[in-house]
C-alpha atoms as a PDB file:
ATOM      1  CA  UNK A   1       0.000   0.000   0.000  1.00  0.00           C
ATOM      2  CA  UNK A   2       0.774   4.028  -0.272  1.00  0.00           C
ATOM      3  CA  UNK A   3       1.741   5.990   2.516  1.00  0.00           C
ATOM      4  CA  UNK A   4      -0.226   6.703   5.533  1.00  0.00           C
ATOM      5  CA  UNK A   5      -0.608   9.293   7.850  1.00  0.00           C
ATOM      6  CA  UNK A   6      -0.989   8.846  11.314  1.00  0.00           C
ATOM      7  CA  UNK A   7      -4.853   9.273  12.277  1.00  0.00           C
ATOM      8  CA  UNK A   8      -5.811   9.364   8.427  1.00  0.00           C
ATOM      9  CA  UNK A   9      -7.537   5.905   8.383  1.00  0.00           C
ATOM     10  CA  UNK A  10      -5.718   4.724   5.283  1.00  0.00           C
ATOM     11  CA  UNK A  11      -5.548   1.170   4.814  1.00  0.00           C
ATOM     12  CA  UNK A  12      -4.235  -0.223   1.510  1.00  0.00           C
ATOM     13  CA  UNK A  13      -4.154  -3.229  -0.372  1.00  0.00           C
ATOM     14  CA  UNK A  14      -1.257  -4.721   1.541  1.00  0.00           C
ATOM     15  CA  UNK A  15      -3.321  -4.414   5.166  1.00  0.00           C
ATOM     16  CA  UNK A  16      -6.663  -6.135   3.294  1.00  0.00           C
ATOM     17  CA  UNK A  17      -4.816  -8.817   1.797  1.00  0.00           C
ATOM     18  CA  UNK A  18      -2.929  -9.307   5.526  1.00  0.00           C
ATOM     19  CA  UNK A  19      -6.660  -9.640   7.053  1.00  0.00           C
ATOM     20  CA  UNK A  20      -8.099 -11.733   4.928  1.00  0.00           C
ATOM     21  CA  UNK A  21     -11.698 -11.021   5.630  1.00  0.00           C
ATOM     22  CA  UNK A  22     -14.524 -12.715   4.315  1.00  0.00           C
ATOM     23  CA  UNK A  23     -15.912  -9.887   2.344  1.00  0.00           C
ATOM     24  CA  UNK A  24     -13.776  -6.472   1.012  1.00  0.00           C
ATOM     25  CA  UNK A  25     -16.626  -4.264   1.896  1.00  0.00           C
ATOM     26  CA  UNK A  26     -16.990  -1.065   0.007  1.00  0.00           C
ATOM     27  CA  UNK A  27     -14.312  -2.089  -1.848  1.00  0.00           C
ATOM     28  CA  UNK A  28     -15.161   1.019  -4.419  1.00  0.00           C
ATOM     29  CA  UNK A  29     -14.257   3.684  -0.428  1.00  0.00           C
ATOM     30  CA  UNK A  30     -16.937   5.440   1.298  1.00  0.00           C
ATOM     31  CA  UNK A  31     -15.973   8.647   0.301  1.00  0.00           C
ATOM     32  CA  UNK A  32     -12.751   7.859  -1.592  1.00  0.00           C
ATOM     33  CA  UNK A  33     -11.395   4.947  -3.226  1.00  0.00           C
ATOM     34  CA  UNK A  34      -7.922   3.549  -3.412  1.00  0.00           C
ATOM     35  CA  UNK A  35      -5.885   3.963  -6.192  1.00  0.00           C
ATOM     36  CA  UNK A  36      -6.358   1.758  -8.772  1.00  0.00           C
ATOM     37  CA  UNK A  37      -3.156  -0.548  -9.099  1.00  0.00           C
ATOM     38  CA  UNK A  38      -4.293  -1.193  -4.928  1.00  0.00           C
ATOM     39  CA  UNK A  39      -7.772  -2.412  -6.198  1.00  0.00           C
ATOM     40  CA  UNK A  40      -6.566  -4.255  -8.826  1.00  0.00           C
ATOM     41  CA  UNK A  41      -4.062  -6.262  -6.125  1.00  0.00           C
ATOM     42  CA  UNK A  42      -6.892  -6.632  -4.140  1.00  0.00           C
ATOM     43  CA  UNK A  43      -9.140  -8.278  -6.890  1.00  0.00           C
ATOM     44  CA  UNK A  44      -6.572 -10.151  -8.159  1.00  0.00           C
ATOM     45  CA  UNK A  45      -4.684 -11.335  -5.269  1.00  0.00           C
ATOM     46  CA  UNK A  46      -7.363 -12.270  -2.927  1.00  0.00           C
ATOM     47  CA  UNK A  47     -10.797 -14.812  -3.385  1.00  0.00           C
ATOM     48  CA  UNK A  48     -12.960 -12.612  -0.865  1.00  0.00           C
ATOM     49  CA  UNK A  49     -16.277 -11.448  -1.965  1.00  0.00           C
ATOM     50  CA  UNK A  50     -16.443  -7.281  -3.626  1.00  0.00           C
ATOM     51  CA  UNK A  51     -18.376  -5.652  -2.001  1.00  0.00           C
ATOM     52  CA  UNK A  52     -19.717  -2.315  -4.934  1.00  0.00           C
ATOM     53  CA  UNK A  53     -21.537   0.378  -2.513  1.00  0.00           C
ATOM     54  CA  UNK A  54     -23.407   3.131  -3.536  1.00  0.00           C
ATOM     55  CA  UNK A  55     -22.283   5.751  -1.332  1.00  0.00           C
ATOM     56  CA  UNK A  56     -18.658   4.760  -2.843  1.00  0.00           C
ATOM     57  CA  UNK A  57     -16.828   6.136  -6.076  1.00  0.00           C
ATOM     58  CA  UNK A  58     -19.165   4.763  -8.636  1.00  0.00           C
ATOM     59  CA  UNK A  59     -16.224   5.131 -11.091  1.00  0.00           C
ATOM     60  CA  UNK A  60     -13.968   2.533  -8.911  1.00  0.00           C
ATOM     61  CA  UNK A  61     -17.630   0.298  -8.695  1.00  0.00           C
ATOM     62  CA  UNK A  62     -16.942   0.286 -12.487  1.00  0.00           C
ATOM     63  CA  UNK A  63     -13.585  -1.070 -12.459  1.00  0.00           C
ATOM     64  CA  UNK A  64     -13.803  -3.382  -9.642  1.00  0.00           C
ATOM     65  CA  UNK A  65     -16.908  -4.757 -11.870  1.00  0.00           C
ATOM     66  CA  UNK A  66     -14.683  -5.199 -15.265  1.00  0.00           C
ATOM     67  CA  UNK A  67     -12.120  -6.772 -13.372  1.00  0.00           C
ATOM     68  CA  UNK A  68     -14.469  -9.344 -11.384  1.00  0.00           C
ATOM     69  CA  UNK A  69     -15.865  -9.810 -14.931  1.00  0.00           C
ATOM     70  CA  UNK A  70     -12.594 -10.118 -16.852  1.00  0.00           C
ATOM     71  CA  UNK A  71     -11.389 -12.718 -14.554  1.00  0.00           C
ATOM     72  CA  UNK A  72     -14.879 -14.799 -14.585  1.00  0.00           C
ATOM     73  CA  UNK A  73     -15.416 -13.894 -10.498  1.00  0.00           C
ATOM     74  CA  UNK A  74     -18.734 -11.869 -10.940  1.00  0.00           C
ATOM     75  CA  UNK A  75     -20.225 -14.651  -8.381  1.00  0.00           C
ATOM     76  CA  UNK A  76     -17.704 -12.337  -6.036  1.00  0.00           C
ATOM     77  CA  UNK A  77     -19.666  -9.317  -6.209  1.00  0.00           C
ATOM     78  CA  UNK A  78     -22.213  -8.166  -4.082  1.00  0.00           C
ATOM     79  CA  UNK A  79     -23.854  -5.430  -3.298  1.00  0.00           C
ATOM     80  CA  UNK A  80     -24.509  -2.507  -0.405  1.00  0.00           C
ATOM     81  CA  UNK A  81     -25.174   0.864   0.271  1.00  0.00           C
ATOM     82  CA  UNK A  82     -22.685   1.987   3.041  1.00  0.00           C
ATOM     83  CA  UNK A  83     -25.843   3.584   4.370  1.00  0.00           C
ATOM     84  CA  UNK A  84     -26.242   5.787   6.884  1.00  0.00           C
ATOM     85  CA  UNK A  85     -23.402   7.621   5.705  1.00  0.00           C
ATOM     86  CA  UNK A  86     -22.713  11.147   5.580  1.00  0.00           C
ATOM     87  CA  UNK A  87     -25.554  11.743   3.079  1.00  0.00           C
ATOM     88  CA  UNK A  88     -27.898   9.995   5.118  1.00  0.00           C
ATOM     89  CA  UNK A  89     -29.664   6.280   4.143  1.00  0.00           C
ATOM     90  CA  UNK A  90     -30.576   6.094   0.207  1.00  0.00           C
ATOM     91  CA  UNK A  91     -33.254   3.523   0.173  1.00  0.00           C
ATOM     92  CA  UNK A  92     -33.343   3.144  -3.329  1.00  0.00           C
ATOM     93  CA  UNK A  93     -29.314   2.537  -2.843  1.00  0.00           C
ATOM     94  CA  UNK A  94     -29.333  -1.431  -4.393  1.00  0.00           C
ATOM     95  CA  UNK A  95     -31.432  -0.463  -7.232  1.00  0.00           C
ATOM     96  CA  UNK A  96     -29.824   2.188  -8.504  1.00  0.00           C
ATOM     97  CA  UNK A  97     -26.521   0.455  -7.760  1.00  0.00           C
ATOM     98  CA  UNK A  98     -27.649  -2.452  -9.770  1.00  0.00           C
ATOM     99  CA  UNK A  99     -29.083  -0.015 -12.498  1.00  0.00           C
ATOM    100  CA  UNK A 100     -25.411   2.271 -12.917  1.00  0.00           C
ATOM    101  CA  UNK A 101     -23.846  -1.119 -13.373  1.00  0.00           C
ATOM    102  CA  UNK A 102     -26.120  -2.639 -15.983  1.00  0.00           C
ATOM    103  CA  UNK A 103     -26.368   0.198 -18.117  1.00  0.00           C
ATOM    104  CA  UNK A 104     -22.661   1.329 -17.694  1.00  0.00           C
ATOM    105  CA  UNK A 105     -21.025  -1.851 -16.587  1.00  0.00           C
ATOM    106  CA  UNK A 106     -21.206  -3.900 -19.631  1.00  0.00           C
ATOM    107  CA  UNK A 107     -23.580  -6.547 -17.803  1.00  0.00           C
ATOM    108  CA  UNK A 108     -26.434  -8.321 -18.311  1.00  0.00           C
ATOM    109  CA  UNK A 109     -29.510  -6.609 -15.774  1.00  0.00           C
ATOM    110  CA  UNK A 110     -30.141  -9.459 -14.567  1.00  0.00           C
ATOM    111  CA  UNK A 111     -26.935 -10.409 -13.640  1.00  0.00           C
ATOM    112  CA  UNK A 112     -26.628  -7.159 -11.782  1.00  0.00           C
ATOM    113  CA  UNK A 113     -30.253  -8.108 -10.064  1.00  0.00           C
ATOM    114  CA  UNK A 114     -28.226 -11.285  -9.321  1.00  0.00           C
ATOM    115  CA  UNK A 115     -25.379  -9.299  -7.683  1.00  0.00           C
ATOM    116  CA  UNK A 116     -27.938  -7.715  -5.545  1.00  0.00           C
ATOM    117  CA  UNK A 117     -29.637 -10.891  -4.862  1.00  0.00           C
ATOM    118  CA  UNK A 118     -28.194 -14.219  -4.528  1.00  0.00           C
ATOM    119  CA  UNK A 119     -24.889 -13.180  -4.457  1.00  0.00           C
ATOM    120  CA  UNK A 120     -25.677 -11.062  -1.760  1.00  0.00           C
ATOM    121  CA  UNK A 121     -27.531 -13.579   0.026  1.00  0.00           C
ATOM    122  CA  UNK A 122     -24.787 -16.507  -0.114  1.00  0.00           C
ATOM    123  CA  UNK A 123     -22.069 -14.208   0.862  1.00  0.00           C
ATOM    124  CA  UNK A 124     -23.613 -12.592   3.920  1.00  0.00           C
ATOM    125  CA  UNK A 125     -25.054 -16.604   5.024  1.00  0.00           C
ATOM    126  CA  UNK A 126     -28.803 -15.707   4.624  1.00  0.00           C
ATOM    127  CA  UNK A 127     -29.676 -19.339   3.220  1.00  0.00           C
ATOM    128  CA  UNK A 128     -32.978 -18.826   3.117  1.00  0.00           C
ATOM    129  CA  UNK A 129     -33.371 -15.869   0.822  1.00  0.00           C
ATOM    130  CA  UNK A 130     -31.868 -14.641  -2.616  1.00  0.00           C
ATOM    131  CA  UNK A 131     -33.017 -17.164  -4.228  1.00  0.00           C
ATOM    132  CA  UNK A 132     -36.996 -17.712  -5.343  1.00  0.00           C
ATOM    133  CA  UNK A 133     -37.090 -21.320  -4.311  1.00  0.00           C
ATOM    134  CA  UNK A 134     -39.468 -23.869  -2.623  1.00  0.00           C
ATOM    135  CA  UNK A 135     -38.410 -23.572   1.157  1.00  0.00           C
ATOM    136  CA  UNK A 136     -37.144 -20.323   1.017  1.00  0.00           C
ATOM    137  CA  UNK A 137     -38.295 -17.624   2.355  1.00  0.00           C
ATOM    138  CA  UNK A 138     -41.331 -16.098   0.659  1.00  0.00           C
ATOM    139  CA  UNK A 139     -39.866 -12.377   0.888  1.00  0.00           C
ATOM    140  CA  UNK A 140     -40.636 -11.260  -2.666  1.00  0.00           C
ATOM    141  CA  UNK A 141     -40.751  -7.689  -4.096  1.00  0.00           C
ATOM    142  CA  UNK A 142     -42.790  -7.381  -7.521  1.00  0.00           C
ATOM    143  CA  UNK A 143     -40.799  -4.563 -10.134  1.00  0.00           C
ATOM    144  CA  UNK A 144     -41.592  -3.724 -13.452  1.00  0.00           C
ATOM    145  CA  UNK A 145     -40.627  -0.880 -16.165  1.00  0.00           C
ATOM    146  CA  UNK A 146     -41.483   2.507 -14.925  1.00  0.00           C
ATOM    147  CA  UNK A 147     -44.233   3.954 -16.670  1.00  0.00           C
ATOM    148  CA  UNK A 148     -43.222   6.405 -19.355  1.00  0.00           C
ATOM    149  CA  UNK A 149     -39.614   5.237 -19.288  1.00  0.00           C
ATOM    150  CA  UNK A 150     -37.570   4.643 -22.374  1.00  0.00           C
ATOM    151  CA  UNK A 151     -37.165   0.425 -22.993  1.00  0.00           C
ATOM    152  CA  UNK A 152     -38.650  -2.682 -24.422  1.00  0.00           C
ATOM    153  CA  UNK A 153     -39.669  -4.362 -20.920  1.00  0.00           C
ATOM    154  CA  UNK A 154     -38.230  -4.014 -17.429  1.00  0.00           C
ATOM    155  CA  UNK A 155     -34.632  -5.384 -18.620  1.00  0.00           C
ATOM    156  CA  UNK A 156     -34.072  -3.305 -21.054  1.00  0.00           C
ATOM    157  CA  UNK A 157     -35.772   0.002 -19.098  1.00  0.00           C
ATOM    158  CA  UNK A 158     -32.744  -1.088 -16.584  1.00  0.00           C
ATOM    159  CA  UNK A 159     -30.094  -1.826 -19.500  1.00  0.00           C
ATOM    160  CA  UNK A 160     -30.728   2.184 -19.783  1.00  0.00           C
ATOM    161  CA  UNK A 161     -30.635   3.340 -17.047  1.00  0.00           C
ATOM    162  CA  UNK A 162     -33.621   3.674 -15.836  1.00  0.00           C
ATOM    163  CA  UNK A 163     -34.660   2.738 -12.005  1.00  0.00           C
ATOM    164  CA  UNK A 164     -37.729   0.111 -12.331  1.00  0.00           C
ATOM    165  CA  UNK A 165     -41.190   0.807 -10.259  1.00  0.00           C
ATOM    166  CA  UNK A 166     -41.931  -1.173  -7.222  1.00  0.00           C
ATOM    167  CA  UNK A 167     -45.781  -2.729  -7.421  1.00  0.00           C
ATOM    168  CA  UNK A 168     -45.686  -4.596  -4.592  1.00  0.00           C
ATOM    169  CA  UNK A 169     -43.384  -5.818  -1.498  1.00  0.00           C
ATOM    170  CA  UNK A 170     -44.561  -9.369  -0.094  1.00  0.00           C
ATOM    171  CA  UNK A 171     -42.727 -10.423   3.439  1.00  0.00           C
ATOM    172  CA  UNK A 172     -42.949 -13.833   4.933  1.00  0.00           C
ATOM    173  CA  UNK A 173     -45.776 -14.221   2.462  1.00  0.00           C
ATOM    174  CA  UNK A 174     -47.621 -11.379   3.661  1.00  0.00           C
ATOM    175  CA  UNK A 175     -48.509  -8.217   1.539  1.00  0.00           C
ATOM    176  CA  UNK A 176     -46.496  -5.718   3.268  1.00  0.00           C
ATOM    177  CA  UNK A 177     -47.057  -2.549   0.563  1.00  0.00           C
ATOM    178  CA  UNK A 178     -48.286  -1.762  -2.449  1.00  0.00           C
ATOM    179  CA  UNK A 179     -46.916   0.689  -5.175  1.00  0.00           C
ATOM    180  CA  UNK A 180     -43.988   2.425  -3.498  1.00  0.00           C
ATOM    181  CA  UNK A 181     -43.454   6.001  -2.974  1.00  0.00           C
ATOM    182  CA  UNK A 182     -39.995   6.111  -3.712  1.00  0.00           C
ATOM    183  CA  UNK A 183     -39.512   4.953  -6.769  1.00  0.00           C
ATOM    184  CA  UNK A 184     -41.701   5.762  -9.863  1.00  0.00           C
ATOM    185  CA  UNK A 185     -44.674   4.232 -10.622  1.00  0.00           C
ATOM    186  CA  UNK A 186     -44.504   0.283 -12.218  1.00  0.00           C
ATOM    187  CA  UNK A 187     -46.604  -0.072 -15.630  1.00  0.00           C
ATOM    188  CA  UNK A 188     -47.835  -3.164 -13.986  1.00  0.00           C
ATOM    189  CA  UNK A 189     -48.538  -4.060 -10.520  1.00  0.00           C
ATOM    190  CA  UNK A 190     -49.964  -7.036  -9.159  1.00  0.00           C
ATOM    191  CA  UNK A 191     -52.905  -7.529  -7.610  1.00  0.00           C
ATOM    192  CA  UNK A 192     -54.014  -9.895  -4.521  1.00  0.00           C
ATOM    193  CA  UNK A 193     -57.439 -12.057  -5.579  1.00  0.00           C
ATOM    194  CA  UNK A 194     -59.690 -13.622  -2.708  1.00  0.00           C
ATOM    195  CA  UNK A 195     -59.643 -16.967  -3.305  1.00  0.00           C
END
């Protein structure tokens, strides 16, 4: 690693690699990001799983991304927010994470939905979730393509760059909300049916 100065809080590639923890979170900084040839040791050198945060350098996200995709380790990356952090908690933080890297990243969206997800999910040890399975848990939430955004379809509304709309949030099988209020309105939204 670079130089550090005492109290500064710098820790470089050589002190990560020395740790050896099971996740480099916010591996793109909080407010600043390493240089460069220190991410790339990082990525390269270690097996931990990348943690890409939105209140990081999104530019740094970006590389850590290409080289996690370059290598054929995207089932390293994961996904956070680094929330609260100085600019308060961004509750649309994953999803527009997810979003910058599928229409700038040069991935798939739903790989990056899989970054988010079940990435996420193994990684952190929630075994029951990430996954839409039979035994899982039944925490679901129902997106689709904004209305009046520019796309064919939710996929390619993302693949643009535009956030999708929430229609519904379902939590241990439960209907916990409806359209959401923080993102914009889906073009569909599902509907609950007495049965």
């Amino acid at each position: 690693g670079g130089p550090s100065l005492p109290g500064s809080g710098r820790i470089g590639a050589d002190v990560v690699l020395e740790v050896d923890a099971d996740i480099v979170a916010h591996v793109n900084g909080g407010p600043t990001a390493l240089p460069e040839v220190e991410i790339r040791q990082i990525c390269e050198n270690g097996s931990r799983a990348l943690e890409i945060v939105h209140n990081g350098n999104l530019r740094t996200g970006l590389f850590v991304l290409e080289l996690a995709r370059q290598r054929g380790e995207l089932s390293r990356v994961i996904l956070g927010t680094d929330s609260p952090a100085g600019s308060g908690v961004q509750p649309l933080g994953i999803l527009r994470t997810l979003t910058m890297l599928a229409s700038l990243g040069g991935i798939a969206p739903e790989v990056a939905f899989c970054l988010a997800s079940g990435n996420t999910a193994r990684v952190r040890g929630l075994a029951d979730r990430g996954i839409i399975e039979v035994g899982r848990a039944a925490d679901l939430i129902f997106i689709d393509q904004a209305i009046g955004g520019a796309g064919d379809g939710l996929l390619d509304s993302v693949a643009l760059g535009n956030l999708p709309g929430i229609g519904m949030v379902i939590i241990d099988g439960e209907v916990r909300t409806n359209r959401s209020r923080n993102t914009p309105p889906a073009m569909r939204v599902p509907e609950v049916r007495a049965a």
